[in-house]
Each structure stands twice: as structure tokens, then as C-alpha cells.
PDB file of N, CA and C in Angstrom:
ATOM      1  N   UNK A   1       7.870  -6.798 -13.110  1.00  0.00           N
ATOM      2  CA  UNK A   1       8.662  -5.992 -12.223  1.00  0.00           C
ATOM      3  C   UNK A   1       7.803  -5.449 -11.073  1.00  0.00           C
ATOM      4  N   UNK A   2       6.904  -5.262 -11.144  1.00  0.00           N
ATOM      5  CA  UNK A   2       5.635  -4.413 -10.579  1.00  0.00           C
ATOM      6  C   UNK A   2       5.668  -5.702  -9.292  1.00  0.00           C
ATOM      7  N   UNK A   3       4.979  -6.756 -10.190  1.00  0.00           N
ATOM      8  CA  UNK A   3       4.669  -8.104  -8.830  1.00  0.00           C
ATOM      9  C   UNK A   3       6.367  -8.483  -7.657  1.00  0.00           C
ATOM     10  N   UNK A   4       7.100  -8.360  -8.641  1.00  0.00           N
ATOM     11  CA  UNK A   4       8.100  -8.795  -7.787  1.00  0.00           C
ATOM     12  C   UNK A   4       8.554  -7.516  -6.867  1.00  0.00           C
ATOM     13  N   UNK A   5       8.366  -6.152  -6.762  1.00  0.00           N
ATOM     14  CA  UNK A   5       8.569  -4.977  -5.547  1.00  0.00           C
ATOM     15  C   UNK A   5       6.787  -5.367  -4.726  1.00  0.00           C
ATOM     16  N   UNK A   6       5.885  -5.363  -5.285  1.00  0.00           N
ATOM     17  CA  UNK A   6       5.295  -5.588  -4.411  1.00  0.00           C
ATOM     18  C   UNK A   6       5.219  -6.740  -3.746  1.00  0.00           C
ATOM     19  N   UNK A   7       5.805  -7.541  -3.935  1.00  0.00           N
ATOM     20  CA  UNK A   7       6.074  -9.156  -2.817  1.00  0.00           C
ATOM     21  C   UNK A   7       6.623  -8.652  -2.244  1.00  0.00           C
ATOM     22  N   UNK A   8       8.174  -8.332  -2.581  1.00  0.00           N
ATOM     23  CA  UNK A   8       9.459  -8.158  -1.433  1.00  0.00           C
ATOM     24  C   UNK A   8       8.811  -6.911  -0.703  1.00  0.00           C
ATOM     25  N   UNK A   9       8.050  -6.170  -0.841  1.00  0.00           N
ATOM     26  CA  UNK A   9       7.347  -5.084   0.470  1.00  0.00           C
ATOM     27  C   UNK A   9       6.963  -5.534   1.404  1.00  0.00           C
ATOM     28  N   UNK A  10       5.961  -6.849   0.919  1.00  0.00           N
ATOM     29  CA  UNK A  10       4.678  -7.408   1.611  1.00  0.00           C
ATOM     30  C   UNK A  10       5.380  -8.278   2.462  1.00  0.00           C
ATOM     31  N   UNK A  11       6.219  -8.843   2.215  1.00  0.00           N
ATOM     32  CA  UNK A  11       7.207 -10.020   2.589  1.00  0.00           C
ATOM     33  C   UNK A  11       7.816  -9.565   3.708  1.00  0.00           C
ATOM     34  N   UNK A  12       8.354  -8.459   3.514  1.00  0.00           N
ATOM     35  CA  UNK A  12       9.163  -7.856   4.384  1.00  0.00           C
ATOM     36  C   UNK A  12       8.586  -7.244   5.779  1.00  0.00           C
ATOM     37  N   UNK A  13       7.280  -6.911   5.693  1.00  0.00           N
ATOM     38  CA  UNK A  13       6.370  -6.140   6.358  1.00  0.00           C
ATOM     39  C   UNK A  13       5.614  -7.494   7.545  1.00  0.00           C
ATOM     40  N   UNK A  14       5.423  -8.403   6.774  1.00  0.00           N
ATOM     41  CA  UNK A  14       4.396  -9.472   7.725  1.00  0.00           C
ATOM     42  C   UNK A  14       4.863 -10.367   8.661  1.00  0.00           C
ATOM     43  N   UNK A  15       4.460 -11.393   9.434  1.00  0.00           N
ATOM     44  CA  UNK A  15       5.359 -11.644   9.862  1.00  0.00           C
ATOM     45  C   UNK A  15       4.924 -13.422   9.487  1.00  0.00           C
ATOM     46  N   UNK A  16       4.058 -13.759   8.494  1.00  0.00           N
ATOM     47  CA  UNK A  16       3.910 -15.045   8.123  1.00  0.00           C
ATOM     48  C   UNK A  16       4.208 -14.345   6.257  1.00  0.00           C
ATOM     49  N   UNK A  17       5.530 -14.177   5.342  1.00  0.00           N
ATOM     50  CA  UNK A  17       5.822 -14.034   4.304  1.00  0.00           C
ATOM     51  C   UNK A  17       5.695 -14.937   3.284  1.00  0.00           C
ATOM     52  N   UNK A  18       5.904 -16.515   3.981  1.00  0.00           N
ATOM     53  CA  UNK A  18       5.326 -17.274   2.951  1.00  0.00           C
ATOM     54  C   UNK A  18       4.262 -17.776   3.030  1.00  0.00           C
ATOM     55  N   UNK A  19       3.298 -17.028   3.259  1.00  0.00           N
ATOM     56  CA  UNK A  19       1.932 -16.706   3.001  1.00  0.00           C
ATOM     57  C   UNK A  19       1.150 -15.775   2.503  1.00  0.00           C
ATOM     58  N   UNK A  20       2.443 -14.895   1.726  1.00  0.00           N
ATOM     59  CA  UNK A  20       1.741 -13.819   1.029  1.00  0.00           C
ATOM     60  C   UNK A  20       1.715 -14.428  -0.336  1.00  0.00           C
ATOM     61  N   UNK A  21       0.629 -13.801  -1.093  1.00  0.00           N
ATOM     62  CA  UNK A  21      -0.018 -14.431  -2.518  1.00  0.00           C
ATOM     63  C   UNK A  21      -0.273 -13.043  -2.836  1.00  0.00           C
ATOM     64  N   UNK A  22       0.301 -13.569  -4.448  1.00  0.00           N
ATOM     65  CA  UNK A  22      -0.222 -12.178  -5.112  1.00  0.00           C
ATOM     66  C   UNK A  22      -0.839 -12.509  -6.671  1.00  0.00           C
ATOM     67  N   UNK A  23      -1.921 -12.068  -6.896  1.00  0.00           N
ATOM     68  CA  UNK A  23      -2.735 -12.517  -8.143  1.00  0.00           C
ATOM     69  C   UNK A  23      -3.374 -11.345  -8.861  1.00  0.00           C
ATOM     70  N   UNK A  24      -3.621 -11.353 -10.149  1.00  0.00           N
ATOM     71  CA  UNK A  24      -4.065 -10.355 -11.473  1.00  0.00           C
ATOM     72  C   UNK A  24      -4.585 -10.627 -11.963  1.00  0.00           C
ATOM     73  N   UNK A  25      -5.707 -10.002 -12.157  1.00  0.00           N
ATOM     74  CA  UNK A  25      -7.048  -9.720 -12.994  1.00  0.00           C
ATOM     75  C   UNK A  25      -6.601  -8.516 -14.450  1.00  0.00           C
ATOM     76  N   UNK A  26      -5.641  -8.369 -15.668  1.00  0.00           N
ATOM     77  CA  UNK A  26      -5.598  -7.601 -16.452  1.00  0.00           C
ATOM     78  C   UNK A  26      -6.375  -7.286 -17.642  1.00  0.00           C
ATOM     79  N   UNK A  27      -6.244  -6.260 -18.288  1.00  0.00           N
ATOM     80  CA  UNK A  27      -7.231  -5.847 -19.187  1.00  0.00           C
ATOM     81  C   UNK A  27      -5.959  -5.152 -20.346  1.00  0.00           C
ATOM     82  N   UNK A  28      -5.931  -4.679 -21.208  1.00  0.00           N
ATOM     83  CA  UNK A  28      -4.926  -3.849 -22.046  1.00  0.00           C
ATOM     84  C   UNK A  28      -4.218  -3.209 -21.503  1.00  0.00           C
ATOM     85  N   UNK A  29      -4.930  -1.897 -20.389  1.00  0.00           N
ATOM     86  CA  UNK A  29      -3.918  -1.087 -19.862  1.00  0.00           C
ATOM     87  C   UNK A  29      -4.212  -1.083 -18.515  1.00  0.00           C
ATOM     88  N   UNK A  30      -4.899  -1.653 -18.049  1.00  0.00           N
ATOM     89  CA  UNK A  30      -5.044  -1.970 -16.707  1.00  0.00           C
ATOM     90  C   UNK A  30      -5.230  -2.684 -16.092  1.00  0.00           C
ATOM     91  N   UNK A  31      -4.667  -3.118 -14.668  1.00  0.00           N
ATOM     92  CA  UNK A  31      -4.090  -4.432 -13.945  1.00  0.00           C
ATOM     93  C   UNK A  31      -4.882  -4.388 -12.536  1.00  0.00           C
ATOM     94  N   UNK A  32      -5.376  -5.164 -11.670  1.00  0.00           N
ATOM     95  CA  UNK A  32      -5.731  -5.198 -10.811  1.00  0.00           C
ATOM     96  C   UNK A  32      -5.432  -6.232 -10.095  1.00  0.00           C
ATOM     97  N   UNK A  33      -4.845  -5.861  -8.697  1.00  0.00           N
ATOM     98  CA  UNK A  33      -3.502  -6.926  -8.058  1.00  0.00           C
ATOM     99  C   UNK A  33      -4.460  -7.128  -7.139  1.00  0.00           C
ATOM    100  N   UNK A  34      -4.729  -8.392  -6.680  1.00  0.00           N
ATOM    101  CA  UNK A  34      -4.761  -8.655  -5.223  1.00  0.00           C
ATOM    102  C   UNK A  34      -4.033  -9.441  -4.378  1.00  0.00           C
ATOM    103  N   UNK A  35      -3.718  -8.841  -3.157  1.00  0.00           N
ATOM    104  CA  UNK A  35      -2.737  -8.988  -2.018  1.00  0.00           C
ATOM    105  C   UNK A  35      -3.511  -9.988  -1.320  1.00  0.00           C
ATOM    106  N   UNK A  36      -3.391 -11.394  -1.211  1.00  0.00           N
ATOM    107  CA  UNK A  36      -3.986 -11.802   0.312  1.00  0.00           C
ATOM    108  C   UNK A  36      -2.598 -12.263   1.359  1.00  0.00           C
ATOM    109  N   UNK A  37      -3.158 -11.814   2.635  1.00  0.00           N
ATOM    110  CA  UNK A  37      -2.191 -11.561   3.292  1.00  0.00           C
ATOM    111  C   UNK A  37      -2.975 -13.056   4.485  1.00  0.00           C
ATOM    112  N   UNK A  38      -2.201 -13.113   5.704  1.00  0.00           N
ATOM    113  CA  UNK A  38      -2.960 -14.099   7.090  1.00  0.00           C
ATOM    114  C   UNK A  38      -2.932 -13.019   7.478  1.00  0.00           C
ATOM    115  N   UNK A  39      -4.506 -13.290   7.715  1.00  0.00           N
ATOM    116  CA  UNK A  39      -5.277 -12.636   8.508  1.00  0.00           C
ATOM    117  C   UNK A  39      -4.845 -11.626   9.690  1.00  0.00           C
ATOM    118  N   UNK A  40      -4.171 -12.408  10.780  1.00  0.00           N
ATOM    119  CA  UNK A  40      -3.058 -11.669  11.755  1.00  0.00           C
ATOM    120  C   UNK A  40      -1.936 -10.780  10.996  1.00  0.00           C
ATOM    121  N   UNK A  41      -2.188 -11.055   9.605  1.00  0.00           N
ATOM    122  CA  UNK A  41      -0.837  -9.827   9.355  1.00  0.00           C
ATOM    123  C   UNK A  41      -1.637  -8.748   8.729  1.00  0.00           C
ATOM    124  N   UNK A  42      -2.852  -8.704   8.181  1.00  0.00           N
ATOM    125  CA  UNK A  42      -3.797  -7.749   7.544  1.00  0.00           C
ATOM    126  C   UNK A  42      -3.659  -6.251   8.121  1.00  0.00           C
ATOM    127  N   UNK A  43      -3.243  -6.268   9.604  1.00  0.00           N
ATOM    128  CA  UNK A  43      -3.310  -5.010   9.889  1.00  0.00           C
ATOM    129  C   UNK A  43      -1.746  -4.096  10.036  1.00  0.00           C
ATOM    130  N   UNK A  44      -1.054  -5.111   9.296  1.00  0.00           N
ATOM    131  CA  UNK A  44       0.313  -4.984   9.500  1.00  0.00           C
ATOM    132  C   UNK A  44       0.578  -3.636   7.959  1.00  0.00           C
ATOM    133  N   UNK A  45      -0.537  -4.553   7.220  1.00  0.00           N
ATOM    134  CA  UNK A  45      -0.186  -4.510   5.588  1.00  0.00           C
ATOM    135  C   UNK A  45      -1.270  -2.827   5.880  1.00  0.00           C
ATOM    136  N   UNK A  46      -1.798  -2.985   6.374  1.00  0.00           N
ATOM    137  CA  UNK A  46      -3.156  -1.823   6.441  1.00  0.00           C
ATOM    138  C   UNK A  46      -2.889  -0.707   7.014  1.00  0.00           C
ATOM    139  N   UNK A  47      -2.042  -0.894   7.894  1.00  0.00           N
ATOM    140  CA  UNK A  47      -0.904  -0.166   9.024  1.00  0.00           C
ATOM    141  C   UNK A  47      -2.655   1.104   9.557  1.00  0.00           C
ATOM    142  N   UNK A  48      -1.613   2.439  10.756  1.00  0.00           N
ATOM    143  CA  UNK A  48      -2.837   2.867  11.096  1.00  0.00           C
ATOM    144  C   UNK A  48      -3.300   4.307  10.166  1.00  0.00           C
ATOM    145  N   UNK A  49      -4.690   4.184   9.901  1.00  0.00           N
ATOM    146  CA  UNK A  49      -5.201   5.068   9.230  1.00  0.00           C
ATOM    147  C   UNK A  49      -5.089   4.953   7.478  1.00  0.00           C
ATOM    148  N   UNK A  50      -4.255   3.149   7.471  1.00  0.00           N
ATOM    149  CA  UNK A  50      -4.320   2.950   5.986  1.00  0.00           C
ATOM    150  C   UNK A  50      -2.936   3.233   5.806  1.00  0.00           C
ATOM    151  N   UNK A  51      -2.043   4.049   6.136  1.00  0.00           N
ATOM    152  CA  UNK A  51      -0.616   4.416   5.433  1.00  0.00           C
ATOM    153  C   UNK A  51       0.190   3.395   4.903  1.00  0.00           C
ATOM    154  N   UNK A  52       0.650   2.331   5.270  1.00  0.00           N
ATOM    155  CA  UNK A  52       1.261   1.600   4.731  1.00  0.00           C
ATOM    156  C   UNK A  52       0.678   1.090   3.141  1.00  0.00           C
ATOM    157  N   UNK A  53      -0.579   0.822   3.561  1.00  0.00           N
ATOM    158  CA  UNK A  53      -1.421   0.542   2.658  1.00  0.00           C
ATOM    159  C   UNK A  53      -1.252   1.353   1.294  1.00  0.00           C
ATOM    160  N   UNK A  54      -1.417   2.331   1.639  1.00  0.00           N
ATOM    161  CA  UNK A  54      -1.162   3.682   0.640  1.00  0.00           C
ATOM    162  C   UNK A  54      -0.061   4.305   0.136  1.00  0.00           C
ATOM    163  N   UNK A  55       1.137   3.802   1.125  1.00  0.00           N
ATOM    164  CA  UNK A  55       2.434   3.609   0.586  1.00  0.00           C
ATOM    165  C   UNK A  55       2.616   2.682  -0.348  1.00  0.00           C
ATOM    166  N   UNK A  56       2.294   1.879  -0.213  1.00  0.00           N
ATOM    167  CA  UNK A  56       2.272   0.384  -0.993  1.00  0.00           C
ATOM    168  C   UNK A  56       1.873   0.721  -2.184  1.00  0.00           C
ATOM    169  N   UNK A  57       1.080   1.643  -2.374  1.00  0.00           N
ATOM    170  CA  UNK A  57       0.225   1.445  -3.899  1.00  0.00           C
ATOM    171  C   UNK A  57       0.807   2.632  -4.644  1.00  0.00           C
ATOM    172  N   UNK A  58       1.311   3.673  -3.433  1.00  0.00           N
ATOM    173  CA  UNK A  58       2.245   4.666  -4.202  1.00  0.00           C
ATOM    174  C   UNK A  58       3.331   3.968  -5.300  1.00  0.00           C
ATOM    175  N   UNK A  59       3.874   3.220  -4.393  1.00  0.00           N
ATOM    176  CA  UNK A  59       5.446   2.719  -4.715  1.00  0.00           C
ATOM    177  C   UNK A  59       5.121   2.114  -6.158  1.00  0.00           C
ATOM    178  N   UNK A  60       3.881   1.066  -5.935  1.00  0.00           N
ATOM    179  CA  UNK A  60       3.222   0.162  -7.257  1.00  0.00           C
ATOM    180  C   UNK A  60       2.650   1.139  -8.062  1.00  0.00           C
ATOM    181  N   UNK A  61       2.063   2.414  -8.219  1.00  0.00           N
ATOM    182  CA  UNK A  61       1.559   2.753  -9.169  1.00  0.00           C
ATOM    183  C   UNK A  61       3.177   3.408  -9.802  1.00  0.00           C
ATOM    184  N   UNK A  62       3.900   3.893  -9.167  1.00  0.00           N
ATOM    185  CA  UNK A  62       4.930   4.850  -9.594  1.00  0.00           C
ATOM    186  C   UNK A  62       5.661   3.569 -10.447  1.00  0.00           C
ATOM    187  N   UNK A  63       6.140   2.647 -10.061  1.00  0.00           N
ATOM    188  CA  UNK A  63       6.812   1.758 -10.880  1.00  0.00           C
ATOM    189  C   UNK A  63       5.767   1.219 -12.398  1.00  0.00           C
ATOM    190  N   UNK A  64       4.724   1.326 -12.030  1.00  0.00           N
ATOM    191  CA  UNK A  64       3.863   0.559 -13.423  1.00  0.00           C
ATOM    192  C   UNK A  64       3.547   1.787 -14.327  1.00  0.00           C
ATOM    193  N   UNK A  65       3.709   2.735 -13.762  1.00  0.00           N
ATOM    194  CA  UNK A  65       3.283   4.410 -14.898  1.00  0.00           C
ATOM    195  C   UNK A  65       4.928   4.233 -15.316  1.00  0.00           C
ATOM    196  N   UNK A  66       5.721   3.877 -14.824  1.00  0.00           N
ATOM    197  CA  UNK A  66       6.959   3.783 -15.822  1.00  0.00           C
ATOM    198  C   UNK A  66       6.827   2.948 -16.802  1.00  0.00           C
ATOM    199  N   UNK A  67       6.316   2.243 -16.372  1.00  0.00           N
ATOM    200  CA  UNK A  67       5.950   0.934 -17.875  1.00  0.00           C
ATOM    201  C   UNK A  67       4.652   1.218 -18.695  1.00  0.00           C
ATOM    202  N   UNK A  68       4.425   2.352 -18.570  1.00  0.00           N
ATOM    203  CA  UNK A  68       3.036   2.707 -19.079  1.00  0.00           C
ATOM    204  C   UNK A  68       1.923   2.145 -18.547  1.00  0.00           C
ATOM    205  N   UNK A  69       1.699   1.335 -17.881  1.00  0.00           N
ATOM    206  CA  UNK A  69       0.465   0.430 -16.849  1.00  0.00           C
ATOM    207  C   UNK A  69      -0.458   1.561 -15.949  1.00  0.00           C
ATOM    208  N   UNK A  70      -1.839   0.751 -16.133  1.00  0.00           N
ATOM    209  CA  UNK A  70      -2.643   1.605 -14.423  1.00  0.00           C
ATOM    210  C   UNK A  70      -2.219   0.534 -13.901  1.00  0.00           C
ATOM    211  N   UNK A  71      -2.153   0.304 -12.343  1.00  0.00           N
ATOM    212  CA  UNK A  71      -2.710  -0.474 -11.904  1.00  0.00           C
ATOM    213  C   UNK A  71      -3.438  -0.189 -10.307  1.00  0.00           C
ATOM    214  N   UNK A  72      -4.431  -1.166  -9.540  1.00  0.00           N
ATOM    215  CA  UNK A  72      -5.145  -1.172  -8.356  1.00  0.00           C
ATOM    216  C   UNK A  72      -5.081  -2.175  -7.700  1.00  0.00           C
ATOM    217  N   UNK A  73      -4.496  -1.717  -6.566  1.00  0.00           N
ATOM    218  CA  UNK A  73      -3.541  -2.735  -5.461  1.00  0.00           C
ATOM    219  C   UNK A  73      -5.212  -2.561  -4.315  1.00  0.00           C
ATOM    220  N   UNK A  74      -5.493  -4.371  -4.516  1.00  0.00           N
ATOM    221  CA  UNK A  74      -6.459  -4.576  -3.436  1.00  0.00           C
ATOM    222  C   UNK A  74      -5.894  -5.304  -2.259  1.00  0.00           C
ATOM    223  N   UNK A  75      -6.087  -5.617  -1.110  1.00  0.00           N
ATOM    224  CA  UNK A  75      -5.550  -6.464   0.256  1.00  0.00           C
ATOM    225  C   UNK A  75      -7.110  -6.890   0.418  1.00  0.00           C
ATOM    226  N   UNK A  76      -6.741  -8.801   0.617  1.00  0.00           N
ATOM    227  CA  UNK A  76      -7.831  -9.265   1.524  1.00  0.00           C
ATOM    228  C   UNK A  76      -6.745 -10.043   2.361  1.00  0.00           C
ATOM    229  N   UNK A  77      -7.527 -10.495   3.238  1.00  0.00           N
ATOM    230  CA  UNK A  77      -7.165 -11.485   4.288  1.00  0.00           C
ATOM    231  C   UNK A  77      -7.712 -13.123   3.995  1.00  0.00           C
ATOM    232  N   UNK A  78      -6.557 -13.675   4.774  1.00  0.00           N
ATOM    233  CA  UNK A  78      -6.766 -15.134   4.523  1.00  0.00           C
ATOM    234  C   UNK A  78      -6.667 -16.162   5.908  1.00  0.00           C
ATOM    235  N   UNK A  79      -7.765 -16.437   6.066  1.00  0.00           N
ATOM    236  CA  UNK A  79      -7.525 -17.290   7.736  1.00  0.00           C
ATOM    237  C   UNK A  79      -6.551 -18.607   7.589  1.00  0.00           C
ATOM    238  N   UNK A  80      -5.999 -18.689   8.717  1.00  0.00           N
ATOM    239  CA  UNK A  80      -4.681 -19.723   8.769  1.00  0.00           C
ATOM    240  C   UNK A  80      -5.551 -21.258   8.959  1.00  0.00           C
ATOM    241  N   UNK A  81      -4.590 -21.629   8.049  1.00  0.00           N
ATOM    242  CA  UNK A  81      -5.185 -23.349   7.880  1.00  0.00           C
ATOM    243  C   UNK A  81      -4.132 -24.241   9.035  1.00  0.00           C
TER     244      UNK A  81
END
């Protein structure tokens, strides 16, 4: 549930969507997501001073503490092929 609100955010936000990837590194109770985004949309996802960014992980931590989960929402960038 967690991966599928954070796609449709990311998706919604960029302006190359099917190029967002989302992948997990988990452990028992804790999850670690990474976002790669194209490159040209990195600052979309990063927005200014980080907010979007930090919205983003609000929204994802609040939905995964309902399921009992930590989790840590990373963003890299990905240059266009």
C-alpha cells in the first residue's frame, strides 16, 4: 500500500512518470525506499527548500506507522538514455 501512494505522488508530480522506479531494501521492521526519478524531474520531486520532498515522506511514513512499518524514503536521479 505504502509503494503504490508513493508512485501515484511521484507520477503525478514529474513530468517523465514512466520513468519513475521505486525499489526496497527491508529488514523486520524497517523499509528503505528508493525513488529514482530523470534527472530533469529531481528537482520537481525535491521541490524548493526540500518541501515536497518532505511532504512525500510525511504522507509515506503516516501510511506505513498504520501498518506498523518504519520506513526511509531516499530520491536519486537517473540520466535519460
Amino acid at each position: 500500500m505504502v509503494n503504490d501512494l508513493i508512485l501515484y505522488l511521484t507520477r503525478k508530480i514529474v513530468d517523465r512518470p514512466e520513468e519513475v522506479v521505486l525499489s526496497r531494501e527491508s529488514s523486520d521492521r524497517e523499509t528503505i525506499w528508493k525513488l529514482t526519478v530523470n534527472d530533469e524531474d529531481l528537482g520537481k520531486i525535491i521541490g524548493r527548500k526540500g518541501r515536497v520532498i518532505r511532504a512525500l515522506r510525511v504522507v509515506a511514513n503516516t501510511c506505513a506507522h498504520m501498518e506498523g512499518k518504519i520506513i526511509h524514503l531516499e530520491v536519486e536521479g537517473k540520466s535519460p538514455q
